[in-house]
Protein backbone atom coordinates (compact mmCIF):
# COMPACT_ATOMS: atom_id res chain seq x y z
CA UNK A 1 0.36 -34.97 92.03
CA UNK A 2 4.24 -34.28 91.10
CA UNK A 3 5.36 -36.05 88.00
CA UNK A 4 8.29 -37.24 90.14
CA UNK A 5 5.96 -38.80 92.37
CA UNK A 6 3.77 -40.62 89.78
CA UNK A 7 6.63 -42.15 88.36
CA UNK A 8 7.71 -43.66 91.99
CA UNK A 9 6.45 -47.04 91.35
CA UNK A 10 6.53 -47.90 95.12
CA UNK A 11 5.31 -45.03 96.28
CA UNK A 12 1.75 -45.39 93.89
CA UNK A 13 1.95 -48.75 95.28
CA UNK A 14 1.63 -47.87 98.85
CA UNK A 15 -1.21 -45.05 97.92
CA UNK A 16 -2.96 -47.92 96.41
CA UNK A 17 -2.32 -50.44 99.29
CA UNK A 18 -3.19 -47.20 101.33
CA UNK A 19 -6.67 -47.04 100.15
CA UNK A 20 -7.28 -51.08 100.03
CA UNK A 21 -6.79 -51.16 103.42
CA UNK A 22 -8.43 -48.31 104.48
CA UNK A 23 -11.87 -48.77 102.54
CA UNK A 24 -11.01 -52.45 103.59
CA UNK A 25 -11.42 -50.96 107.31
CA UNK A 26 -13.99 -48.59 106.93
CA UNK A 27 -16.22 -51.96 105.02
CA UNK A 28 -15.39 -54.00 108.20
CA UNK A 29 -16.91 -51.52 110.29
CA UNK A 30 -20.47 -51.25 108.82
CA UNK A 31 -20.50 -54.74 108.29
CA UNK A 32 -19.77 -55.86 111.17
CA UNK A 33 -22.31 -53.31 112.68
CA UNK A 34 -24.80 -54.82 110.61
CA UNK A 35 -23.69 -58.66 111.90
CA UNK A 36 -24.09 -57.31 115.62
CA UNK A 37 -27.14 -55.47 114.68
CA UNK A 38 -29.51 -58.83 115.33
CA UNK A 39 -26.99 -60.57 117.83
CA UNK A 40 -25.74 -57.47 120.37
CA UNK A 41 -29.17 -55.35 121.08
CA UNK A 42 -27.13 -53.23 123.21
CA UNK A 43 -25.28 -50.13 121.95
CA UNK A 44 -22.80 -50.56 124.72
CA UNK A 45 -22.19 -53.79 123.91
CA UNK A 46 -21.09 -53.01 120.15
CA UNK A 47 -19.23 -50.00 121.27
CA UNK A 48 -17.00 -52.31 123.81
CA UNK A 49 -17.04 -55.07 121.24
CA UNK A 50 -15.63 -52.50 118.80
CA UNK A 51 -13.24 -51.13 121.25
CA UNK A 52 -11.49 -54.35 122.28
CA UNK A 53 -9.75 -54.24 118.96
CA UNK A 54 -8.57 -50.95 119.62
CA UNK A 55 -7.51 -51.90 122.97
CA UNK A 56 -5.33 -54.86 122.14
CA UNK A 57 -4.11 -52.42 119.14
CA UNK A 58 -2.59 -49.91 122.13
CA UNK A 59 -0.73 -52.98 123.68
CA UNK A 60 0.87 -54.11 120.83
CA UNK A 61 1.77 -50.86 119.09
CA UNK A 62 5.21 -50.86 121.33
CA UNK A 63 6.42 -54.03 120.02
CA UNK A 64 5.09 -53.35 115.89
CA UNK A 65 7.23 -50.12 116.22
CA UNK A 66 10.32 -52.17 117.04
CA UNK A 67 9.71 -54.65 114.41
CA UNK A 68 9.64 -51.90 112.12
CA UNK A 69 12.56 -50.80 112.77
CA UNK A 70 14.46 -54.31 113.53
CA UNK A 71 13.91 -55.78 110.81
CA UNK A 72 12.68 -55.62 106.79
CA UNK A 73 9.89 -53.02 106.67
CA UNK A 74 8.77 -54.66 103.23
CA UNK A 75 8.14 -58.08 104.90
CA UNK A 76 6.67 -56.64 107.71
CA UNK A 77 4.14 -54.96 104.95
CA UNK A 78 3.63 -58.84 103.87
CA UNK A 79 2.95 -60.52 106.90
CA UNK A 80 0.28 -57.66 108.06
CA UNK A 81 -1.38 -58.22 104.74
CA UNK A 82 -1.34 -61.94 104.80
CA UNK A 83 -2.92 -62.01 108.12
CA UNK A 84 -5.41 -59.04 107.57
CA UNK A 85 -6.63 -61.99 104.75
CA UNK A 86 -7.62 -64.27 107.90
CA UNK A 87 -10.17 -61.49 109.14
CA UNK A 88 -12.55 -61.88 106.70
CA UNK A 89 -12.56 -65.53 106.39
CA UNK A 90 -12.98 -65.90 110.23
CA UNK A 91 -15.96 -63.61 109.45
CA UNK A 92 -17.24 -66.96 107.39
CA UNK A 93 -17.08 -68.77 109.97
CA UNK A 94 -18.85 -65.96 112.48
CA UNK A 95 -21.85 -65.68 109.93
CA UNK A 96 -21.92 -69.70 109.43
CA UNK A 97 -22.69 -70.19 113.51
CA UNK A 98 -23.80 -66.81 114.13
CA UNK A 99 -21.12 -66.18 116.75
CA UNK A 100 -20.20 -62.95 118.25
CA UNK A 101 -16.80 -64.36 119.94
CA UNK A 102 -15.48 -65.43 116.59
CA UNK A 103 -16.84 -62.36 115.39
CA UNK A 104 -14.61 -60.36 117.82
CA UNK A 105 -11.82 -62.74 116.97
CA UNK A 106 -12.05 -61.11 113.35
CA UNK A 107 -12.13 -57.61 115.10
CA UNK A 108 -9.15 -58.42 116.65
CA UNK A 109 -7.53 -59.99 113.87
CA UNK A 110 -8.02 -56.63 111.65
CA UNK A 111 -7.05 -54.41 114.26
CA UNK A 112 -3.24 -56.11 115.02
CA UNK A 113 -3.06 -56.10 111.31
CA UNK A 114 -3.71 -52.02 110.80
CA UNK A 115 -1.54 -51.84 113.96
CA UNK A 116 1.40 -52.90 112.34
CA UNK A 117 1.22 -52.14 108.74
CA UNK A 118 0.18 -48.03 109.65
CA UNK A 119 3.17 -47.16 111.41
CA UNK A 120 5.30 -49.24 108.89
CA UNK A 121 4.13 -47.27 105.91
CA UNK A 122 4.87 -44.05 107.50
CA UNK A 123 8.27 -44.68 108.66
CA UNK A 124 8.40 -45.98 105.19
CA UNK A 125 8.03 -42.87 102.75
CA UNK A 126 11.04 -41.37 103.56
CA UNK A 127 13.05 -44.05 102.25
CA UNK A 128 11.05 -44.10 99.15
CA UNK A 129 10.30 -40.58 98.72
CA UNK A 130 12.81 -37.96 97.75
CA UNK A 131 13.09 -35.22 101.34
CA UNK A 132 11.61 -32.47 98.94
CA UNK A 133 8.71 -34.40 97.88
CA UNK A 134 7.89 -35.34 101.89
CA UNK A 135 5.36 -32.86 102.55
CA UNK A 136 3.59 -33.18 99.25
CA UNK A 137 3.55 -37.18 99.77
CA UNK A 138 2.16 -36.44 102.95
CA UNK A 139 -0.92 -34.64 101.30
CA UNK A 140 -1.56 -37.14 98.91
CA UNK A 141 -1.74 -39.99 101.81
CA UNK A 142 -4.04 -38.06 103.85
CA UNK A 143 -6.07 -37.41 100.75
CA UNK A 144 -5.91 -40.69 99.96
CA UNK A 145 -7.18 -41.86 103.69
CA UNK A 146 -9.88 -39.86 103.35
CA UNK A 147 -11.43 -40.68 100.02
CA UNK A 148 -10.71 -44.30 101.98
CA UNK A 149 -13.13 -43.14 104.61
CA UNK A 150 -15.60 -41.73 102.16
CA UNK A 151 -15.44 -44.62 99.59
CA UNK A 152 -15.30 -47.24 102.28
CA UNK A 153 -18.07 -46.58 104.50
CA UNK A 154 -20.46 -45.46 101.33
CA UNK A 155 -19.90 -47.97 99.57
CA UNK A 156 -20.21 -50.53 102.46
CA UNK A 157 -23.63 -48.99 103.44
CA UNK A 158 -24.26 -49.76 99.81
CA UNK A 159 -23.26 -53.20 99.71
CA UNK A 160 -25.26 -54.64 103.05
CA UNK A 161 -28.04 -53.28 101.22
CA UNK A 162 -27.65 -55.42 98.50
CA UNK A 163 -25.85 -58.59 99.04
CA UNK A 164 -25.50 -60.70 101.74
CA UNK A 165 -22.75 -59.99 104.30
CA UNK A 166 -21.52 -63.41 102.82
CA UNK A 167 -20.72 -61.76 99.25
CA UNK A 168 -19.29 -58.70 101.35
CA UNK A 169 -16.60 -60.09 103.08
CA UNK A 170 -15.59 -62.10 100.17
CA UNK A 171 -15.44 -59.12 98.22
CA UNK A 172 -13.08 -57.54 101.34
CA UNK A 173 -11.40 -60.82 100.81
CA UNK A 174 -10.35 -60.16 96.87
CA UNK A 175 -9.09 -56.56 97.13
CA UNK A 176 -6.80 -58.02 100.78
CA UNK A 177 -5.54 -60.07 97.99
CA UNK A 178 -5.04 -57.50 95.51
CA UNK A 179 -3.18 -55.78 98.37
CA UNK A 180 -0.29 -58.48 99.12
CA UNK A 181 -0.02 -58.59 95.51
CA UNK A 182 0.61 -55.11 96.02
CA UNK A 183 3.03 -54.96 98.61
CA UNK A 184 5.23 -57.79 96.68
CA UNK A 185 5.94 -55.38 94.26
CA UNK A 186 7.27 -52.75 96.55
CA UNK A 187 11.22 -51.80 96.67
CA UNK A 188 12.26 -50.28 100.03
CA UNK A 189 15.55 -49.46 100.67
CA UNK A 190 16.49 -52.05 103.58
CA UNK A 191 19.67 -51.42 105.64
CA UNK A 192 23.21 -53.05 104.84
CA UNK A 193 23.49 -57.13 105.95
CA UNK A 194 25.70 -55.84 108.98
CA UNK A 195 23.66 -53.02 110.04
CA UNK A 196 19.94 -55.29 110.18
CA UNK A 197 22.65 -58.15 111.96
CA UNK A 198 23.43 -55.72 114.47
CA UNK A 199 19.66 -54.44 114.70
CA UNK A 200 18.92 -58.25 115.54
CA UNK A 201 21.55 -58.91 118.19
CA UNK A 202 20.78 -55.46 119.72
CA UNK A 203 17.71 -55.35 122.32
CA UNK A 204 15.55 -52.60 121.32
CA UNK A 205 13.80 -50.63 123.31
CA UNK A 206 10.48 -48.86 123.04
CA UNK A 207 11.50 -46.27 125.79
CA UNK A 208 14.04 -45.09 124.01
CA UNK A 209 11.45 -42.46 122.18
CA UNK A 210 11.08 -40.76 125.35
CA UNK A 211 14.32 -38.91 125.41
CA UNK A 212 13.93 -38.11 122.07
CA UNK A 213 11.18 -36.35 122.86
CA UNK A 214 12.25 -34.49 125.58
CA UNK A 215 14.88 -33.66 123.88
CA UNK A 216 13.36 -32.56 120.68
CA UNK A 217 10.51 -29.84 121.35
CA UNK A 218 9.18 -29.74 118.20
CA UNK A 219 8.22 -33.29 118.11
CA UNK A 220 6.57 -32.68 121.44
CA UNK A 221 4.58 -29.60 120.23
CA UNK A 222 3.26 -31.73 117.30
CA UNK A 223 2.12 -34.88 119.84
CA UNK A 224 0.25 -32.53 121.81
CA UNK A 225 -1.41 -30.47 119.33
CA UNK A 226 -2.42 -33.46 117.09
CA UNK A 227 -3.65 -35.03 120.54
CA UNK A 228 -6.04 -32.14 121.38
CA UNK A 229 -7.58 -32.18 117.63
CA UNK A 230 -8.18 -36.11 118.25
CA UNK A 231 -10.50 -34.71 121.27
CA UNK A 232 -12.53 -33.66 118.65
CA UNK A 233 -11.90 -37.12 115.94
CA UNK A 234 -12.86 -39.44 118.18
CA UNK A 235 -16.39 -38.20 118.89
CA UNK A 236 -16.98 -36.95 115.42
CA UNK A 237 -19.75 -39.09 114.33
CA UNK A 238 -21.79 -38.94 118.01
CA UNK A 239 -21.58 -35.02 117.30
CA UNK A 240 -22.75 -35.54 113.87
CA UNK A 241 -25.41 -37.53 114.89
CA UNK A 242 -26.36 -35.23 117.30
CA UNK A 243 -26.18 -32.35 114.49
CA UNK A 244 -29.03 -34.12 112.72
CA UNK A 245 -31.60 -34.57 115.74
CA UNK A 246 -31.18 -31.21 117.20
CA UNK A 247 -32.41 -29.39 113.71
CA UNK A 248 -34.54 -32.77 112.83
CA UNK A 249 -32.52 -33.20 109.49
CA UNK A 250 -31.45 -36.50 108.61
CA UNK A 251 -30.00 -35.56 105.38
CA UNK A 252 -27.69 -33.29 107.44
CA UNK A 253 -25.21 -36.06 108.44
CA UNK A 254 -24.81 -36.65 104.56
CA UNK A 255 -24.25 -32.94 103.95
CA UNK A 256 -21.61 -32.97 106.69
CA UNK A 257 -19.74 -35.94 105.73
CA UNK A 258 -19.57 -34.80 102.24
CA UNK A 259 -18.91 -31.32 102.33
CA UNK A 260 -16.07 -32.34 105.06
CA UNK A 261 -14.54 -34.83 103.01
CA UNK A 262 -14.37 -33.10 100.03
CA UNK A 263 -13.39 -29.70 101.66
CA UNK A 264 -9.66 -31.79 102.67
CA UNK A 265 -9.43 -33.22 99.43
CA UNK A 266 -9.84 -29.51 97.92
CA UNK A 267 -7.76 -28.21 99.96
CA UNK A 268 -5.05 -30.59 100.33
CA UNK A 269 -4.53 -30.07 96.64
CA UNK A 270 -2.84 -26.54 97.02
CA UNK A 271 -0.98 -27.87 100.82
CA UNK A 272 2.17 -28.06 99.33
CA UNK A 273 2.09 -24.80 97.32
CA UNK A 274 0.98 -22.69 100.26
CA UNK A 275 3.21 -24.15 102.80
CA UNK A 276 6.32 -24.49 100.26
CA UNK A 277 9.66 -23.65 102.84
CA UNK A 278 7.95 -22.14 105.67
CA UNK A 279 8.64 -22.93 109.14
CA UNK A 280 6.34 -26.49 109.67
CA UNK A 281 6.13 -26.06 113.40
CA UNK A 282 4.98 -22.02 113.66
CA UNK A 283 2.62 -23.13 110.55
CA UNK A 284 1.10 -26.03 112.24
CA UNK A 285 0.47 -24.37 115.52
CA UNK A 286 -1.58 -21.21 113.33
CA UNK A 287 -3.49 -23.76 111.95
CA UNK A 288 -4.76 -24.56 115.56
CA UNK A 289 -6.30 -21.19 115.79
CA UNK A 290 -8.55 -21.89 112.71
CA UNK A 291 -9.50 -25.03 114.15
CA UNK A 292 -10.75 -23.25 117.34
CA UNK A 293 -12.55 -21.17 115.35
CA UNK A 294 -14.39 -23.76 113.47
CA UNK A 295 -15.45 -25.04 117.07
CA UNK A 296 -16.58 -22.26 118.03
CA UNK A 297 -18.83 -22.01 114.83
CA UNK A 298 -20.18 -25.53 115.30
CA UNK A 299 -21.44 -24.55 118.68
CA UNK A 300 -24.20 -22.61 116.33
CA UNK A 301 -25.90 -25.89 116.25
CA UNK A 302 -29.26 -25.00 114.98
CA UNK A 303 -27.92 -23.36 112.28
CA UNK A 304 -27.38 -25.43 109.22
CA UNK A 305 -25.43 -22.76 107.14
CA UNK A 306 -22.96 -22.39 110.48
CA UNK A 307 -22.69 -26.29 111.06
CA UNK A 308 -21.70 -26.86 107.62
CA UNK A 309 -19.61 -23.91 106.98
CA UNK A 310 -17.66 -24.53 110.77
CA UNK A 311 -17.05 -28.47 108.86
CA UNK A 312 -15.92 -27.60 105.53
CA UNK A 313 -13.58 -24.83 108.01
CA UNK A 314 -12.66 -27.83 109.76
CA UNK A 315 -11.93 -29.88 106.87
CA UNK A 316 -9.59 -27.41 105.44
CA UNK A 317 -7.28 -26.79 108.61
CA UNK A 318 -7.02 -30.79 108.60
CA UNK A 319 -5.67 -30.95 104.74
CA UNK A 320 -3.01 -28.97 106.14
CA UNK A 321 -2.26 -29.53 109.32
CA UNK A 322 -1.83 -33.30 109.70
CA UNK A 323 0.56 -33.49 106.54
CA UNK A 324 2.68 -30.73 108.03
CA UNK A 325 2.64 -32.85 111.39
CA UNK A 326 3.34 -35.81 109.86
CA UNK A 327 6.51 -34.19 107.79
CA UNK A 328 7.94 -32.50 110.80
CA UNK A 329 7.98 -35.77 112.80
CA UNK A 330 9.83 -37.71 109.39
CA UNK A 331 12.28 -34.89 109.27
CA UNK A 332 13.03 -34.30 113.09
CA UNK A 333 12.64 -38.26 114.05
CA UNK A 334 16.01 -40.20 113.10
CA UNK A 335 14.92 -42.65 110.68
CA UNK A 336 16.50 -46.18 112.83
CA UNK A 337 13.47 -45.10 115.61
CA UNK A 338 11.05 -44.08 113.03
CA UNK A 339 8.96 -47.22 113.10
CA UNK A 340 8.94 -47.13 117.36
CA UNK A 341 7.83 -43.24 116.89
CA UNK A 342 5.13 -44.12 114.76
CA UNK A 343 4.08 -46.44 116.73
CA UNK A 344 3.78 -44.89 119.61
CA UNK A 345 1.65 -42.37 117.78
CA UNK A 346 -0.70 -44.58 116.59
CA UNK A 347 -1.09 -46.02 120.06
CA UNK A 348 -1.54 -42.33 121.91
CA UNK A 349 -4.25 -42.04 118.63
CA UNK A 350 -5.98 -44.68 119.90
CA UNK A 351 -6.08 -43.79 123.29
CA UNK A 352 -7.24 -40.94 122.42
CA UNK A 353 -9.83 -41.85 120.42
CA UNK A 354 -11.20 -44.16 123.26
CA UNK A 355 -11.15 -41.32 125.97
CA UNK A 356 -12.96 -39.05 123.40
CA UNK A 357 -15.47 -41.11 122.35
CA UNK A 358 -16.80 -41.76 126.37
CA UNK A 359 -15.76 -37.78 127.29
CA UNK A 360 -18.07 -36.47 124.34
CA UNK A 361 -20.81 -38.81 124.63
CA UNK A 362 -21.08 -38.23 128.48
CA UNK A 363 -20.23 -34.36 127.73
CA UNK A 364 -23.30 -34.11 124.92
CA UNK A 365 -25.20 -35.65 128.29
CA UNK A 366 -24.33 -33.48 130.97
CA UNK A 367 -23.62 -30.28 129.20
CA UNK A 368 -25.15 -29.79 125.90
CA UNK A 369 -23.42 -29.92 122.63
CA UNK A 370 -22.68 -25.80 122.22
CA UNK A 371 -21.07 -25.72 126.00
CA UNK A 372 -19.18 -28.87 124.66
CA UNK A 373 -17.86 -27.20 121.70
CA UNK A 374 -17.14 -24.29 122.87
CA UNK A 375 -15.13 -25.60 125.85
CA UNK A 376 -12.92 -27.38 123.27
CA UNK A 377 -12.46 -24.34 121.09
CA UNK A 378 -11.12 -23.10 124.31
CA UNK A 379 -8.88 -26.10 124.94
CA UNK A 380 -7.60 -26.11 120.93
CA UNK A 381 -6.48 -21.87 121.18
CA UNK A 382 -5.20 -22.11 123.97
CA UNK A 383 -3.09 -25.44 123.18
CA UNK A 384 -2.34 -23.43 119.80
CA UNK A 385 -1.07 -20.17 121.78
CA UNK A 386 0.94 -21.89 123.98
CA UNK A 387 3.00 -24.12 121.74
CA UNK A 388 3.50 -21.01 118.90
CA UNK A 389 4.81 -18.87 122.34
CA UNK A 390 7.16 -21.73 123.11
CA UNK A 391 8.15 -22.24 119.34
CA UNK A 392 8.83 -18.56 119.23
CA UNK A 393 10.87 -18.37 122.42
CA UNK A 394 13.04 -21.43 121.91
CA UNK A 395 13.13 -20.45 118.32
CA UNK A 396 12.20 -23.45 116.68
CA UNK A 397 12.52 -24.04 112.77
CA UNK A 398 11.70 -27.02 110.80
CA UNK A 399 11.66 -26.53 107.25
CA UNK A 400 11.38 -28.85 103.99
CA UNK A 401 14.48 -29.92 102.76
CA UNK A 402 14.93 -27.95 99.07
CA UNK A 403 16.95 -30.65 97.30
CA UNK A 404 16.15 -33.85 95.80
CA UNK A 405 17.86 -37.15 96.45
CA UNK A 406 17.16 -40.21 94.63
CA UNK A 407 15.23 -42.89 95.63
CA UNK A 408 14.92 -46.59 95.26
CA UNK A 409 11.20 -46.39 94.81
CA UNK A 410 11.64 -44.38 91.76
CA UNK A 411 13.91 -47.17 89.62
């Protein structure tokens, strides 16, 4: 990390708040798996349980984003964390009458919660961040989501092991805490008394984005290729899974997981050095080309050595690719309709993410797992050749800003 960087106060704030609530997530998920596990026999039935969360998180990401951008992005921080407290203290009162409804009342509780304070912290960091440090910041908060994901769902697997899911959630309970604390200490540059007065009295609409978009091609290029890689995301751990009982190696999943996880982190070190000033939207579209190709190696799925080489592949176009994504949308996306933007990427995630999760598992059914894979390496170059032919022709160039301005977060 940048010296600049670790001496940004708020921004090693939000990486920390970053990780609480991630692992926080990630914790939520396996125990609440292992709640269902003796009420919900049905697989179905926890995946729609699980996906009513995400559901109600689509139909309220339009109005989070324009909170974020109405009104004081570091209260709107607060009140997310304050109520992500309630989910696991509902989860008390779940385990106390051993009910699924208030069970799924905590689902839905943590999901409304993530819904709001995700987009918030990304519209965030360039207010707190100087524009040359953007794609570098952008690095370490994917890096830090992942070790999130790692941490979180290890050491969850680890913890229903050992204590009750009592002692679990009140352990989720301290570190939601820990994070409010957090986020009290924050300083984000808010607008001027006039300007968040006007904001107020102004109706603001989520549709507004939509010109934007039209009207900025590079933003669309990086909604669609981020969408097709999510075709992959969202089934990731049913292909895993699947990984494991075609070459009857239950270890494998481990292997996968780890060598996946740490291959971004690895990698993610050296993003900002290898991308430096180059064009982000030519550079991100390449990158789709090596995801293809680890696709295509992953449809190898009886070999081991071709499985995990096509993952830690995989791993090391993501290090790089979603930071670049996430930089060209902060630089192209005019910061008063950041939090709306962000928004409405987090809700075309989660659709996503629900139409991937059915299309693979019914896919994996019909098809196999190598004509699966190999249909979406298909997909992914040709996505990838068709946006870098339409970068090139309308010559599009999104670059880094070079110089440094100064920041609130740093003080």
């Amino acid at each position: 990390m940048n010296h600049s960087l670790l001496r940004n106060r708020t921004f090693v704030f939000m990486m920390i708040g970053e990780a609480i609530q991630g692992a926080g997530i990630w914790t939520s998920v396996i125990a609440n798996l292992q709640f269902m596990q003796s009420h919900v026999p049905s697989d179905l039935g926890k995946s729609l349980i699980l996906m009513c969360g995400l559901f109600l998180g689509v139909l309220i990401s339009p109005q989070a984003g324009v909170w974020a951008d109405r009104y004081d992005k570091k209260k709107i921080l607060l009140i997310s964390g304050i109520v992500r407290c309630l989910a696991p203290i509902v989860m008390f009162a779940a385990i106390q009458y051993q009910s699924v409804a208030i069970m799924l009342l905590s689902v839905v509780i943590m999901q409304v919660a993530a819904t709001v304070y995700m987009p918030t912290v990304q519209a965030a960091l360039p207010s707190v961040v100087p524009a040359s440090e953007l794609l570098k910041a952008n690095s370490i908060n994917f890096n830090v989501m992942t070790i999130a994901r790692i941490g979180g769902t290890a050491a969850a697997g680890i913890l229903v092991s050992m204590m009750n899911l009592y002692m679990v959630y009140a352990l989720s309970l301290v570190f939601y805490v820990i994070l409010v604390m957090l986020i009290t200490q924050l300083r984000i540059p808010s607008a001027t008394d006039s300007t968040v007065a006007a904001k107020k009295q102004e109706k603001i609409r989520f549709t507004e984005l939509f010109p934007l978009i039209r009207a900025e091609p590079s933003i669309f290029i990086g909604l669609i290729n981020s969408g097709v890689i999510t075709l992959f995301l969202g089934g990731f751990n049913l292909l895993v899974l699947k990984f494991s009982q075609i070459q009857h190696k239950p270890e494998l999943m481990g292997w996968i997981y780890s060598l996946e996880g740490t291959s971004i982190l690895i990698a993610g070190l050296f993003a900002k050095r290898v991308i430096g000033m180059r064009n982000l939207v030519t550079s991100s579209t390449l990158f789709m080309l090596l995801f293809a190709l680890s696709f295509a190696g992953m449809s190898f799925s009886e070999s081991s050595y071709a499985v995990l080489g096509s993952y830690v592949m995989f791993g090391c176009a993501v290090a790089f690719f979603f930071p670049m994504v996430s930089t060209l949308f902060q630089i192209k996306v005019p910061k008063e309709v950041q939090g709306r933007f962000f928004s409405f990427r987090g809700m075309l995630d989660r659709m996503m993410f629900q139409i991937s999760l059915l299309a693979t598992g019914a896919c994996l059914d019909w098809f196999g797992i190598s004509t699966f894979l190999l249909t979406l390496a298909i997909i992914t170059l040709s996505s990838g050749i068709l946006t870098l032919f339409m970068a090139k022709r309308k010559s599009m160039d999104v670059r880094q800003p070079i110089t440094s301005d100064t920041v609130a977060g740093n003080k």
